[in-house]
PDB file of N, CA and C in Angstrom:
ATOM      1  N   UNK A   1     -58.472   0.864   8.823  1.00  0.00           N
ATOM      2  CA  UNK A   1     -58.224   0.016   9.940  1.00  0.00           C
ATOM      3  C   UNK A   1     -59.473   0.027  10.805  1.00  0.00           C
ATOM      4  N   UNK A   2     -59.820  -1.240  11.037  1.00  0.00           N
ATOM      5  CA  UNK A   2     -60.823  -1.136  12.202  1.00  0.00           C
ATOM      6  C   UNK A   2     -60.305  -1.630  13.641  1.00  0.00           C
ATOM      7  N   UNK A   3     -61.075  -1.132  14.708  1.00  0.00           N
ATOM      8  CA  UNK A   3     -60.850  -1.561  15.829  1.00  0.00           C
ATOM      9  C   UNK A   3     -62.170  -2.168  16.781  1.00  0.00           C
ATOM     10  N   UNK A   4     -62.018  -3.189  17.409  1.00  0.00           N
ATOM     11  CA  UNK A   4     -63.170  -3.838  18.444  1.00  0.00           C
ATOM     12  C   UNK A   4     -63.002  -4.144  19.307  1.00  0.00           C
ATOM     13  N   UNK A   5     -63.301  -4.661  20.522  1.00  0.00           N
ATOM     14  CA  UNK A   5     -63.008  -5.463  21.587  1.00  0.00           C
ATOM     15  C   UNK A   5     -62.741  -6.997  21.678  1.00  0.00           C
ATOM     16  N   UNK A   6     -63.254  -7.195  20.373  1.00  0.00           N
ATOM     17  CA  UNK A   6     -63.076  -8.778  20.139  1.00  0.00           C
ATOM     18  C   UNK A   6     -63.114  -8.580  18.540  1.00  0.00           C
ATOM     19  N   UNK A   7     -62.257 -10.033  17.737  1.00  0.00           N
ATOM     20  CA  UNK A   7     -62.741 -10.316  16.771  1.00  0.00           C
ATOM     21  C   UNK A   7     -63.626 -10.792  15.738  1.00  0.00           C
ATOM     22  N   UNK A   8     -64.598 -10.975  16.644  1.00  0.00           N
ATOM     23  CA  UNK A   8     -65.975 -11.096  15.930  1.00  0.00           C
ATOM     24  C   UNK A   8     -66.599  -9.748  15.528  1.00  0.00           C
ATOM     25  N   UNK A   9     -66.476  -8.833  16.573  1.00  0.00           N
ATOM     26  CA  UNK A   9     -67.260  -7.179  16.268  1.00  0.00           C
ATOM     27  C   UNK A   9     -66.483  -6.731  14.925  1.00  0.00           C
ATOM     28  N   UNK A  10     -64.753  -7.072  14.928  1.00  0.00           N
ATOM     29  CA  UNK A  10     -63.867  -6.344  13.875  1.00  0.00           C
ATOM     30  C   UNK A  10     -64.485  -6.668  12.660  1.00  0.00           C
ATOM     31  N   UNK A  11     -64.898  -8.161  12.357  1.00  0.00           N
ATOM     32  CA  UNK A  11     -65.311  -8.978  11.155  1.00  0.00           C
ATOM     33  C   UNK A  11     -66.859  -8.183  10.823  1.00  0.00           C
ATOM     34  N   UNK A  12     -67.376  -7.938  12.065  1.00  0.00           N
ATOM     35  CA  UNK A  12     -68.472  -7.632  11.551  1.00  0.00           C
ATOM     36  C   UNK A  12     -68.374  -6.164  11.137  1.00  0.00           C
ATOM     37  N   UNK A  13     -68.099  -5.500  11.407  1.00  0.00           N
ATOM     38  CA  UNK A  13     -67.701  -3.809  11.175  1.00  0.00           C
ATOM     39  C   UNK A  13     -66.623  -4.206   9.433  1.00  0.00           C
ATOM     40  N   UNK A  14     -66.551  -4.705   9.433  1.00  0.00           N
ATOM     41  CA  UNK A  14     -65.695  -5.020   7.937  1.00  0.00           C
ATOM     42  C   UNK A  14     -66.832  -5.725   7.005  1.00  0.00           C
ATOM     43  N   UNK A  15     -67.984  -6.593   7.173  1.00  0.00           N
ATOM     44  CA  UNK A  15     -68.852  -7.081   6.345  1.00  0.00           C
ATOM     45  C   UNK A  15     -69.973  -6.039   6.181  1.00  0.00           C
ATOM     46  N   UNK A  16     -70.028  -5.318   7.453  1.00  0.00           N
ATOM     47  CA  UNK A  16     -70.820  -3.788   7.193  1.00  0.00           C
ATOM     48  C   UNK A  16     -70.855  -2.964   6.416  1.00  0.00           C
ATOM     49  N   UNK A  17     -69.205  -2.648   6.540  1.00  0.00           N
ATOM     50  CA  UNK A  17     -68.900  -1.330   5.590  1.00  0.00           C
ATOM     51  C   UNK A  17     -68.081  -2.313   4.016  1.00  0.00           C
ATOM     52  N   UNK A  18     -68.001  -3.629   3.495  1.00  0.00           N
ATOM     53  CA  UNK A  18     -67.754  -3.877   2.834  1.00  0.00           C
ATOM     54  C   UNK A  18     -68.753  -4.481   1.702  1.00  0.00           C
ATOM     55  N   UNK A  19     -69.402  -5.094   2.646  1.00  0.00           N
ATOM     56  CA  UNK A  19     -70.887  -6.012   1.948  1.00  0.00           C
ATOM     57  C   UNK A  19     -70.107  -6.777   1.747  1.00  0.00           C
ATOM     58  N   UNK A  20     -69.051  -7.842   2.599  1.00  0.00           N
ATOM     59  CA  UNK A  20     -68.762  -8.601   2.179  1.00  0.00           C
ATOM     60  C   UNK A  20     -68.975  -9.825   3.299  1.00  0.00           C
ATOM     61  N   UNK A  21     -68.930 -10.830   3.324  1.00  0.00           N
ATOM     62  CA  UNK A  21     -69.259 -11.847   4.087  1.00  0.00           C
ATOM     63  C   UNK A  21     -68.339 -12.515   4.370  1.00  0.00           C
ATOM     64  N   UNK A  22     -67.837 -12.632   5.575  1.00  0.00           N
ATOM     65  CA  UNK A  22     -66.664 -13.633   6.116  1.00  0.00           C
ATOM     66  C   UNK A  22     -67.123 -14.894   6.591  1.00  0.00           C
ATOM     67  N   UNK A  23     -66.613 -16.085   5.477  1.00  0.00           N
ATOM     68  CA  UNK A  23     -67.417 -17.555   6.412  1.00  0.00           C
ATOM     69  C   UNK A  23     -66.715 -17.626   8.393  1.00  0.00           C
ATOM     70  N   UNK A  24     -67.843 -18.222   8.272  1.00  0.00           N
ATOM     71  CA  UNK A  24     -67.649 -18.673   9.936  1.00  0.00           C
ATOM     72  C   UNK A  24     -66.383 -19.109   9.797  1.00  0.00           C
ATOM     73  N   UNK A  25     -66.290 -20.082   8.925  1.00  0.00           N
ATOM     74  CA  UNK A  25     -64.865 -20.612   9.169  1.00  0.00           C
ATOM     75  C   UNK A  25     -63.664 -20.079   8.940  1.00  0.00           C
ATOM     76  N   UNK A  26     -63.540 -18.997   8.297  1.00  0.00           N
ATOM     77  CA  UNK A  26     -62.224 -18.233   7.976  1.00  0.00           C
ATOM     78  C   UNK A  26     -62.003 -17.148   9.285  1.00  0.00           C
ATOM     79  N   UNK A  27     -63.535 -16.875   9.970  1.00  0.00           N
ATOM     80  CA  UNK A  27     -63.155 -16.277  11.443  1.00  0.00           C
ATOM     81  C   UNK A  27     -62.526 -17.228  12.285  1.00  0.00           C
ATOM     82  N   UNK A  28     -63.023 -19.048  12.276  1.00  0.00           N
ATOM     83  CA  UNK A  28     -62.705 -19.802  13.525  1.00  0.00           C
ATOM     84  C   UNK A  28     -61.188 -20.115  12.505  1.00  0.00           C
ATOM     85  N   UNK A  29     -60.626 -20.157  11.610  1.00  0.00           N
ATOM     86  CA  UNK A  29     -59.085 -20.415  11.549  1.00  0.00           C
ATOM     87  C   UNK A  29     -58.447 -19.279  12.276  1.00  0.00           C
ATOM     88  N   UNK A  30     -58.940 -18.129  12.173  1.00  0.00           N
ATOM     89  CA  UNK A  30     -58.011 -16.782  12.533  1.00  0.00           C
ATOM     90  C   UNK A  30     -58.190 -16.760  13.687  1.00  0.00           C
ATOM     91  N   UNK A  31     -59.078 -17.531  14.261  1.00  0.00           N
ATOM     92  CA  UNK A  31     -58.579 -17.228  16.065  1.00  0.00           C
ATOM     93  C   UNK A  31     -58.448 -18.368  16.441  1.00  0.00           C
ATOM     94  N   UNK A  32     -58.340 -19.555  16.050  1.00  0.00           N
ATOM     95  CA  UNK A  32     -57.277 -20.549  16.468  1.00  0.00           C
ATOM     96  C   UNK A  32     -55.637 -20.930  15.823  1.00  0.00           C
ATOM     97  N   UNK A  33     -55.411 -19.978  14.767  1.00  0.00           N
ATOM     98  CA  UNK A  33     -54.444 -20.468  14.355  1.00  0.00           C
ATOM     99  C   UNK A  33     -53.388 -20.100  15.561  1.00  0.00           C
ATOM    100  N   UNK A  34     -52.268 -20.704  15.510  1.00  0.00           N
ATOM    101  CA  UNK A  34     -51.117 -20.954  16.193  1.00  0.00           C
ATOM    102  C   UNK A  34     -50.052 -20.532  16.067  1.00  0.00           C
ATOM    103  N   UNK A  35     -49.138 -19.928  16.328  1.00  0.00           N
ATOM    104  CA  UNK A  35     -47.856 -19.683  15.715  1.00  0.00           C
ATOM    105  C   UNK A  35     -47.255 -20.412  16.552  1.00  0.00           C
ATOM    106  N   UNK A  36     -45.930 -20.652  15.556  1.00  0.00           N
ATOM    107  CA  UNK A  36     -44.587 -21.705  15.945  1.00  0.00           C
ATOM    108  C   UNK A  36     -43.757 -20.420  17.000  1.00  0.00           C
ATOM    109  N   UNK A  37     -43.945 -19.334  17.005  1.00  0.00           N
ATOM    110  CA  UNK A  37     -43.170 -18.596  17.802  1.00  0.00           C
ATOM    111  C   UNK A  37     -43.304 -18.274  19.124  1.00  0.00           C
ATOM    112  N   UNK A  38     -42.629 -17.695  20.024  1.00  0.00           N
ATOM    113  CA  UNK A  38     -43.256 -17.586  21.112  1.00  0.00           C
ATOM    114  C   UNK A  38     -44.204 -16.913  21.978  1.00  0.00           C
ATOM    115  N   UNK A  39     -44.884 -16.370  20.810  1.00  0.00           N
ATOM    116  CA  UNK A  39     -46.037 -15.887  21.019  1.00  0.00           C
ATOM    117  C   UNK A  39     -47.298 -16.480  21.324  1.00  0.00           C
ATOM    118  N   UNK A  40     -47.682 -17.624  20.798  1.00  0.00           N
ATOM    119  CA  UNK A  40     -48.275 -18.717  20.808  1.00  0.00           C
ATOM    120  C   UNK A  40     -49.301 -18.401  19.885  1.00  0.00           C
ATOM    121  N   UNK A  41     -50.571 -17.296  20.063  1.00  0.00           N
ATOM    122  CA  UNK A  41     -51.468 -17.441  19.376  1.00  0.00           C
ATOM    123  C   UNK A  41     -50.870 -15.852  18.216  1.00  0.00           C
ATOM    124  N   UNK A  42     -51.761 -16.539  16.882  1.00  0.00           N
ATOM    125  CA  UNK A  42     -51.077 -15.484  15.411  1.00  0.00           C
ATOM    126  C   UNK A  42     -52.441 -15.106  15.244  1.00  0.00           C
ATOM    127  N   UNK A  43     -52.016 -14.175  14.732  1.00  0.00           N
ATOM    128  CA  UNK A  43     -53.740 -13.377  13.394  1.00  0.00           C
ATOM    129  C   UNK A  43     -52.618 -13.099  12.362  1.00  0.00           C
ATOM    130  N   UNK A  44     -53.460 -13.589  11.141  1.00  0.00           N
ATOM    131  CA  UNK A  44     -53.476 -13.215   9.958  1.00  0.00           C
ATOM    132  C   UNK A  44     -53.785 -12.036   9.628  1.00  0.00           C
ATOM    133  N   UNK A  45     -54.582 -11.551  10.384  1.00  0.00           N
ATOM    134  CA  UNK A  45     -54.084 -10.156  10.056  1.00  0.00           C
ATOM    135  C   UNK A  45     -53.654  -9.080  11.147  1.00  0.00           C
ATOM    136  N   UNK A  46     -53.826  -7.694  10.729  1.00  0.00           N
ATOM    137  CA  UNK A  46     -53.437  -7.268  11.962  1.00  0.00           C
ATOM    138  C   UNK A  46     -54.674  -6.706  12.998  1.00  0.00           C
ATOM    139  N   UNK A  47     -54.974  -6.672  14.075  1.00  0.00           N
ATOM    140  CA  UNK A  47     -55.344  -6.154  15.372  1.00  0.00           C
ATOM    141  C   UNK A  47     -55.012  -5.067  16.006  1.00  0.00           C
ATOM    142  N   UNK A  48     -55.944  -3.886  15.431  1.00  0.00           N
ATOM    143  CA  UNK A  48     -55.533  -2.821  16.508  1.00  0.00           C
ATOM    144  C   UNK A  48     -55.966  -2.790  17.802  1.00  0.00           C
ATOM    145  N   UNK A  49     -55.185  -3.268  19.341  1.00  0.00           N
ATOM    146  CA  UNK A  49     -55.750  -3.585  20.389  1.00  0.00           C
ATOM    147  C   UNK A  49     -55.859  -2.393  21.228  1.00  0.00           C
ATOM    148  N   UNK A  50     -55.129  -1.197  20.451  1.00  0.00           N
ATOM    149  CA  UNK A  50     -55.220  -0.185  21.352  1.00  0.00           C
ATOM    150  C   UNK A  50     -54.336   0.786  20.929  1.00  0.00           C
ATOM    151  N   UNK A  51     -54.502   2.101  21.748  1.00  0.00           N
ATOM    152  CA  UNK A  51     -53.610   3.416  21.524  1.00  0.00           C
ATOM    153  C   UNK A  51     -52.959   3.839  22.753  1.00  0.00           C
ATOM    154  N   UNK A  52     -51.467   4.106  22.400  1.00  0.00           N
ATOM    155  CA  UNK A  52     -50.858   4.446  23.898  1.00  0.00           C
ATOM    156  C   UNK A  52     -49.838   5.593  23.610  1.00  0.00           C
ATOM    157  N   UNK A  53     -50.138   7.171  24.173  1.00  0.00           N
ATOM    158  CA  UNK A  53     -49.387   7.872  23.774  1.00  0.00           C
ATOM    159  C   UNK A  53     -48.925   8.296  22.497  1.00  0.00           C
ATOM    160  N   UNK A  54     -49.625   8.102  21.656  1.00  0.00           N
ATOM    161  CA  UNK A  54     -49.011   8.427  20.347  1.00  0.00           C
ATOM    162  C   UNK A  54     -49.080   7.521  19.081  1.00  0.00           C
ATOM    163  N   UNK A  55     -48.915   6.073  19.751  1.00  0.00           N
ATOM    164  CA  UNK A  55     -48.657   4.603  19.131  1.00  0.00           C
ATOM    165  C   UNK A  55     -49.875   3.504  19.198  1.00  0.00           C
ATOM    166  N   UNK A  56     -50.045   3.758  17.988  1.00  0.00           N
ATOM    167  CA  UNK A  56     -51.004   1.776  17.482  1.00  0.00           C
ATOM    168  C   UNK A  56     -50.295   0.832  18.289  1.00  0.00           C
ATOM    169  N   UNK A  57     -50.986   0.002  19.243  1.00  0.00           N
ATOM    170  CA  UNK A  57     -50.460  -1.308  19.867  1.00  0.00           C
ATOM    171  C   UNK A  57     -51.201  -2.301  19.010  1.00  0.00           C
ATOM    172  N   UNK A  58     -51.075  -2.879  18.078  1.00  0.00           N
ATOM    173  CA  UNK A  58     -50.764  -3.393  16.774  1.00  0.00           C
ATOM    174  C   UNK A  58     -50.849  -5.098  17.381  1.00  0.00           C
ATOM    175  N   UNK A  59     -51.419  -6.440  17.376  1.00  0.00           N
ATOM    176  CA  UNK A  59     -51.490  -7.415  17.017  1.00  0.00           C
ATOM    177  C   UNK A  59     -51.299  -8.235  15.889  1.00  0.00           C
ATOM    178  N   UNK A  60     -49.954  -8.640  15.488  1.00  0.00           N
ATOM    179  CA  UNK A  60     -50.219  -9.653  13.818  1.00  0.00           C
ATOM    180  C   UNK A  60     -49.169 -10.938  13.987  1.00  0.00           C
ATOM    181  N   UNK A  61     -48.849 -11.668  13.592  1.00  0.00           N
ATOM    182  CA  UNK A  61     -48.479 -12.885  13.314  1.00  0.00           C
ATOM    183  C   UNK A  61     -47.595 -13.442  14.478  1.00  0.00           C
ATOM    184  N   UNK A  62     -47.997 -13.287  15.716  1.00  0.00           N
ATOM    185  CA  UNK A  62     -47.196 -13.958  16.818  1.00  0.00           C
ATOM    186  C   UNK A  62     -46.742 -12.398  17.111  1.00  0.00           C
ATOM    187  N   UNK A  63     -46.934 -11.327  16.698  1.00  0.00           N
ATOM    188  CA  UNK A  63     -45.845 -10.627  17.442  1.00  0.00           C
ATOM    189  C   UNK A  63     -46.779  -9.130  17.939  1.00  0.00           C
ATOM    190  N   UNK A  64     -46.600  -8.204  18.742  1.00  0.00           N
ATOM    191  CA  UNK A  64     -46.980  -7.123  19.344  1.00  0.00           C
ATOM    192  C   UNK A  64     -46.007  -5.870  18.875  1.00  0.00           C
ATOM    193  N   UNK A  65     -46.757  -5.494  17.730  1.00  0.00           N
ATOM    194  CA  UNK A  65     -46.215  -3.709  17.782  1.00  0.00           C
ATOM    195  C   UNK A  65     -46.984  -2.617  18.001  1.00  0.00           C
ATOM    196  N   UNK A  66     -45.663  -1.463  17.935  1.00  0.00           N
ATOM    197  CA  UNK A  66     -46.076  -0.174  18.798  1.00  0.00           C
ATOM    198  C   UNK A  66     -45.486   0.531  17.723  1.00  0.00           C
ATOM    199  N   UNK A  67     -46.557   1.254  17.063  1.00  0.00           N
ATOM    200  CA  UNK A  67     -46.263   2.006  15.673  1.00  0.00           C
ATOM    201  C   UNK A  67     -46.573   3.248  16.049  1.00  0.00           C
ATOM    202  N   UNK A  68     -45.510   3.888  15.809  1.00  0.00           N
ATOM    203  CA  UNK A  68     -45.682   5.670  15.813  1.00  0.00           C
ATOM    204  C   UNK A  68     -47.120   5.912  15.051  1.00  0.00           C
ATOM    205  N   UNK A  69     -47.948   6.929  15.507  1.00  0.00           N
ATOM    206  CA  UNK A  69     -49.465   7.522  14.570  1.00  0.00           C
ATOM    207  C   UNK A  69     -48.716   8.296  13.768  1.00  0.00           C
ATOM    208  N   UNK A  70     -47.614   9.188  14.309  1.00  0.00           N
ATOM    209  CA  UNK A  70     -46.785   9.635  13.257  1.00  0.00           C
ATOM    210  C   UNK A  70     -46.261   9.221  11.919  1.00  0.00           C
ATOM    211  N   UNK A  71     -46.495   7.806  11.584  1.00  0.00           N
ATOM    212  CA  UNK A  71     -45.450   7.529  10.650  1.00  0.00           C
ATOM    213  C   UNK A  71     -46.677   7.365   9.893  1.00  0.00           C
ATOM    214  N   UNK A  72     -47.966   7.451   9.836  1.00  0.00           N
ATOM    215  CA  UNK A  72     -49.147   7.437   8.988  1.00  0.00           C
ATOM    216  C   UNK A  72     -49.822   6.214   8.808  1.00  0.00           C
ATOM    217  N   UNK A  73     -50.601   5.952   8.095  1.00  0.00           N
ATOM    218  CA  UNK A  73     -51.431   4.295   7.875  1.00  0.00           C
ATOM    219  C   UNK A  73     -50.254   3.443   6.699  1.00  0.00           C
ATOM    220  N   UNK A  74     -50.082   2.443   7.858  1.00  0.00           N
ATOM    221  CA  UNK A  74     -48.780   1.659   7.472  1.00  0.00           C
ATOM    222  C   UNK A  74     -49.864  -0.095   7.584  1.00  0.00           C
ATOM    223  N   UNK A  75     -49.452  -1.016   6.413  1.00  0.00           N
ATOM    224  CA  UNK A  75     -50.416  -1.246   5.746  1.00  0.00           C
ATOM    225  C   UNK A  75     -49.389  -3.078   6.124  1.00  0.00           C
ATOM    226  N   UNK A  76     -49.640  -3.752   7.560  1.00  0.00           N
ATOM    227  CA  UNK A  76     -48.104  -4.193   8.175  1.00  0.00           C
ATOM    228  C   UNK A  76     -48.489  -6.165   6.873  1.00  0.00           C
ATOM    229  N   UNK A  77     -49.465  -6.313   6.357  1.00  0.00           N
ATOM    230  CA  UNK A  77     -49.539  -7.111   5.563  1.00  0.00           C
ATOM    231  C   UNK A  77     -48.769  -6.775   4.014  1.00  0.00           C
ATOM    232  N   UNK A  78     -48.067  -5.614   4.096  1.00  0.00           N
ATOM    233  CA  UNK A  78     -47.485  -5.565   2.868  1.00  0.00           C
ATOM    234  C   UNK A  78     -46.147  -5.064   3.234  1.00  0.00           C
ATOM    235  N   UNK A  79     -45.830  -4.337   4.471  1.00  0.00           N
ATOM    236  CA  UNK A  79     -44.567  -4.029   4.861  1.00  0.00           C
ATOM    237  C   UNK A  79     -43.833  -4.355   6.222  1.00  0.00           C
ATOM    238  N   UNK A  80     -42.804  -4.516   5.693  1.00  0.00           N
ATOM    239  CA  UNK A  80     -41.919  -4.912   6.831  1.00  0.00           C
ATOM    240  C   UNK A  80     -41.459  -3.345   7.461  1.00  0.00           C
ATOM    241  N   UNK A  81     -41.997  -3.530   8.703  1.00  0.00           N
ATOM    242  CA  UNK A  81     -41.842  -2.090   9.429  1.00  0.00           C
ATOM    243  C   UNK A  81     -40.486  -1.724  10.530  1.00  0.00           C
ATOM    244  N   UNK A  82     -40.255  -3.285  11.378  1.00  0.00           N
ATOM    245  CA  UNK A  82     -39.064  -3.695  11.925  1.00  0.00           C
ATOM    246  C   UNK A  82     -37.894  -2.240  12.225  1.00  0.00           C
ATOM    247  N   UNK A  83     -37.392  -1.737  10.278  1.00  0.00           N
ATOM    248  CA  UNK A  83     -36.677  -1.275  10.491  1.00  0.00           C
ATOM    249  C   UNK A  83     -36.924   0.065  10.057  1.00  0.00           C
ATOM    250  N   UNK A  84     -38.053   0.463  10.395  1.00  0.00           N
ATOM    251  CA  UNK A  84     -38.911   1.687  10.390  1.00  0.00           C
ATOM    252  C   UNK A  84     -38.319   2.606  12.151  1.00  0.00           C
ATOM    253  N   UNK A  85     -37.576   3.303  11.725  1.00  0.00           N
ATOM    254  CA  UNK A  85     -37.702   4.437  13.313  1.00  0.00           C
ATOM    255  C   UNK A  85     -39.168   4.759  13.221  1.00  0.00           C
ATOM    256  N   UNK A  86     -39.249   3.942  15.020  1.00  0.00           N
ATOM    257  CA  UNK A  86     -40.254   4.840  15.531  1.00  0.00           C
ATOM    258  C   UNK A  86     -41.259   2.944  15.927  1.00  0.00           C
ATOM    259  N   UNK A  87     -40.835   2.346  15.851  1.00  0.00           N
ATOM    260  CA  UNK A  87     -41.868   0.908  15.542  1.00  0.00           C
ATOM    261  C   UNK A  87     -41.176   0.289  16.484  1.00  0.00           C
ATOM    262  N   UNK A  88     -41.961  -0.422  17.273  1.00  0.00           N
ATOM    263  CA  UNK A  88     -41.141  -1.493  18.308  1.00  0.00           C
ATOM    264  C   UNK A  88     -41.712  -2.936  18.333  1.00  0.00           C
ATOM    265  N   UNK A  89     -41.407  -3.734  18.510  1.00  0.00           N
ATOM    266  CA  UNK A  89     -41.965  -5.564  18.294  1.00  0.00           C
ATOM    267  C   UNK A  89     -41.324  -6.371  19.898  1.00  0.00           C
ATOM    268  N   UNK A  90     -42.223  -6.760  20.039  1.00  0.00           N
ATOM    269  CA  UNK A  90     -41.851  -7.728  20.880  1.00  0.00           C
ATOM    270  C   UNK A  90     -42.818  -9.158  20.793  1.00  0.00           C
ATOM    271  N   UNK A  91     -42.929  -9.516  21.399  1.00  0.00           N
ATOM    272  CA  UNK A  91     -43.936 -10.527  21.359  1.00  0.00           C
ATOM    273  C   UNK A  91     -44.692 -10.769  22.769  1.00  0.00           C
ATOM    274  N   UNK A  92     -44.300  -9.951  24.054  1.00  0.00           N
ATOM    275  CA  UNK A  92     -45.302  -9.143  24.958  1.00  0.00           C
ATOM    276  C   UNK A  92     -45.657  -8.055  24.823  1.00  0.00           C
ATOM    277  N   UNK A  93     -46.933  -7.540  24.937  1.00  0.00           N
ATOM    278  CA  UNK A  93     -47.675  -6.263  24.833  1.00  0.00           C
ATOM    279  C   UNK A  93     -47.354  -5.717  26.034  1.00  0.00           C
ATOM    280  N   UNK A  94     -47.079  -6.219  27.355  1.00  0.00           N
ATOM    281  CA  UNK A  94     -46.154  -5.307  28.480  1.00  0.00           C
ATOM    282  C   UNK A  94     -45.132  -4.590  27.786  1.00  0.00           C
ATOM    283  N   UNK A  95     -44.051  -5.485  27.186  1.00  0.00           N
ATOM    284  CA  UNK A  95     -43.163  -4.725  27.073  1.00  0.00           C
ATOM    285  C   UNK A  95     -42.810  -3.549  26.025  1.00  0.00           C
ATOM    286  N   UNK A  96     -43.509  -3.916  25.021  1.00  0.00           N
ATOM    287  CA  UNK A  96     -43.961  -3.379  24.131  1.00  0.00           C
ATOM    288  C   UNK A  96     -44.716  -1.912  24.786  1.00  0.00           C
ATOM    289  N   UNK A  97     -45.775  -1.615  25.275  1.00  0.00           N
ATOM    290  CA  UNK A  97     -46.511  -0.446  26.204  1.00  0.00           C
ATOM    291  C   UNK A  97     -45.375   0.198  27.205  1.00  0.00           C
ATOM    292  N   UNK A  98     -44.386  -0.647  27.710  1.00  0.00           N
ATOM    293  CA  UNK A  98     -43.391   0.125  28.613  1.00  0.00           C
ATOM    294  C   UNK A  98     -42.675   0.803  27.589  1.00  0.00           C
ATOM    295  N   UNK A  99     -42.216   0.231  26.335  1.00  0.00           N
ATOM    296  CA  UNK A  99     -41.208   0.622  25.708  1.00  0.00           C
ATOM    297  C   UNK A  99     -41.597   2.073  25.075  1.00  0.00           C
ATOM    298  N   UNK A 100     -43.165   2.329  24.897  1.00  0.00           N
ATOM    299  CA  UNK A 100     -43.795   2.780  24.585  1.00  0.00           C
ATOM    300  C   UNK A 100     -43.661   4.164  25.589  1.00  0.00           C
ATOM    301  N   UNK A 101     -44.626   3.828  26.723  1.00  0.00           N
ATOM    302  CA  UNK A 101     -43.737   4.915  27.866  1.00  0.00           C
ATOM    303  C   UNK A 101     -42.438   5.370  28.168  1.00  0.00           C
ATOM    304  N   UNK A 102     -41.794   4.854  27.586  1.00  0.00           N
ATOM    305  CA  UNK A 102     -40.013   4.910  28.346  1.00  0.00           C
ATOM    306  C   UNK A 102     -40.289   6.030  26.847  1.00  0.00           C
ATOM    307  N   UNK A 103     -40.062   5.769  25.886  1.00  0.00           N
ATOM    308  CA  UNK A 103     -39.727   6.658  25.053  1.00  0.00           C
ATOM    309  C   UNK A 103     -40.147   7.827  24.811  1.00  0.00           C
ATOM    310  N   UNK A 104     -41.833   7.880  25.193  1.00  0.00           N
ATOM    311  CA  UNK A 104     -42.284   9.632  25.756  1.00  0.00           C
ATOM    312  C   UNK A 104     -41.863  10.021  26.621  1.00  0.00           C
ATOM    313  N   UNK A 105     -41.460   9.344  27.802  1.00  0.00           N
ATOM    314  CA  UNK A 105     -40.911  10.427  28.726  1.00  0.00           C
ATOM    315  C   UNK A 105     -39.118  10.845  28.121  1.00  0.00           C
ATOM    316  N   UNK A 106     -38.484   9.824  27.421  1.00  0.00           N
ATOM    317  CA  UNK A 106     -37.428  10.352  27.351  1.00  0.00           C
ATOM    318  C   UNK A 106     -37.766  11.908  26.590  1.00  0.00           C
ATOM    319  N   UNK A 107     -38.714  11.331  25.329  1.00  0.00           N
ATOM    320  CA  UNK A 107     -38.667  12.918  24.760  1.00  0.00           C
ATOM    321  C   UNK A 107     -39.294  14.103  25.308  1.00  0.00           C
ATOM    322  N   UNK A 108     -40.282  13.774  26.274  1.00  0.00           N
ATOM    323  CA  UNK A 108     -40.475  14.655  27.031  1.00  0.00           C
ATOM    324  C   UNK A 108     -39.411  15.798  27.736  1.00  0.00           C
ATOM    325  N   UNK A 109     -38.550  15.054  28.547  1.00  0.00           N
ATOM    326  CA  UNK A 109     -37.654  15.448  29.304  1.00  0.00           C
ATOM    327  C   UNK A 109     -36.576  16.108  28.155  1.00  0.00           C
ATOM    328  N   UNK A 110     -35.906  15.734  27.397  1.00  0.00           N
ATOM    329  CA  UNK A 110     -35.285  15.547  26.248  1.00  0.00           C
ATOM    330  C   UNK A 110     -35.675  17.241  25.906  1.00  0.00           C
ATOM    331  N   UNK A 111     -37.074  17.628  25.431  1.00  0.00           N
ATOM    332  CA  UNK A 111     -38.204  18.744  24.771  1.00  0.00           C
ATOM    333  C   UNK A 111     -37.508  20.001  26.166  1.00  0.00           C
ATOM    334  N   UNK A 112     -37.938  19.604  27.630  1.00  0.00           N
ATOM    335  CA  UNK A 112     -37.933  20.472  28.480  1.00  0.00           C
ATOM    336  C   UNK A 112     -36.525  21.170  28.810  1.00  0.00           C
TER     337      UNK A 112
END
């Protein structure tokens, strides 16, 4: 998995360590494509946008997940994770990051 601040750095950190070459144009479909959902904008693939407590905040096809680091390198172009304990989806990354917090502190408190 790679991670960047934008998707141009990700593409390039992937033609680096791949020797492989991504046309311009298969970058400009993946950041204009659209989803029909209410997410509005999709990636084809997935986007790691960040780490919160424990959890990959995860970017892919219209939707925002929050994947346990616990559950290991989960590969979300080949699996449906949904009904994976420990994985949350929304299609805001707020709520998704709260849901994220709400659930360490429960186990926190939960632990004490």
């Amino acid at each position: 998995m790679y991670a960047a601040r934008t998707v141009k750095e990700v593409v390039r950190l992937i033609e680096n360590n791949t020797q492989t070459r991504v046309s311009a144009r298969a970058t400009t479909s993946v950041l204009e494509s659209q989803a029909t959902g209410p997410a509005g904008e999709a990636t084809h693939v997935p986007i790691l946008l960040g780490s919160l407590e424990g959890y990959n905040v995860i970017a892919y096809e219209g939707w925002i997940y929050g994947i346990s680091q616990d559950l290991g390198q989960i590969d979300l172009t080949e699996v449906d994770v949904i009904e994976i304990p420990g994985v949350i989806r929304d299609v805001s990354r707020d709520v998704v990051e709260n849901e994220i917090i709400d659930r360490v502190k429960v186990q926190t408190t939960t632990a004490a």
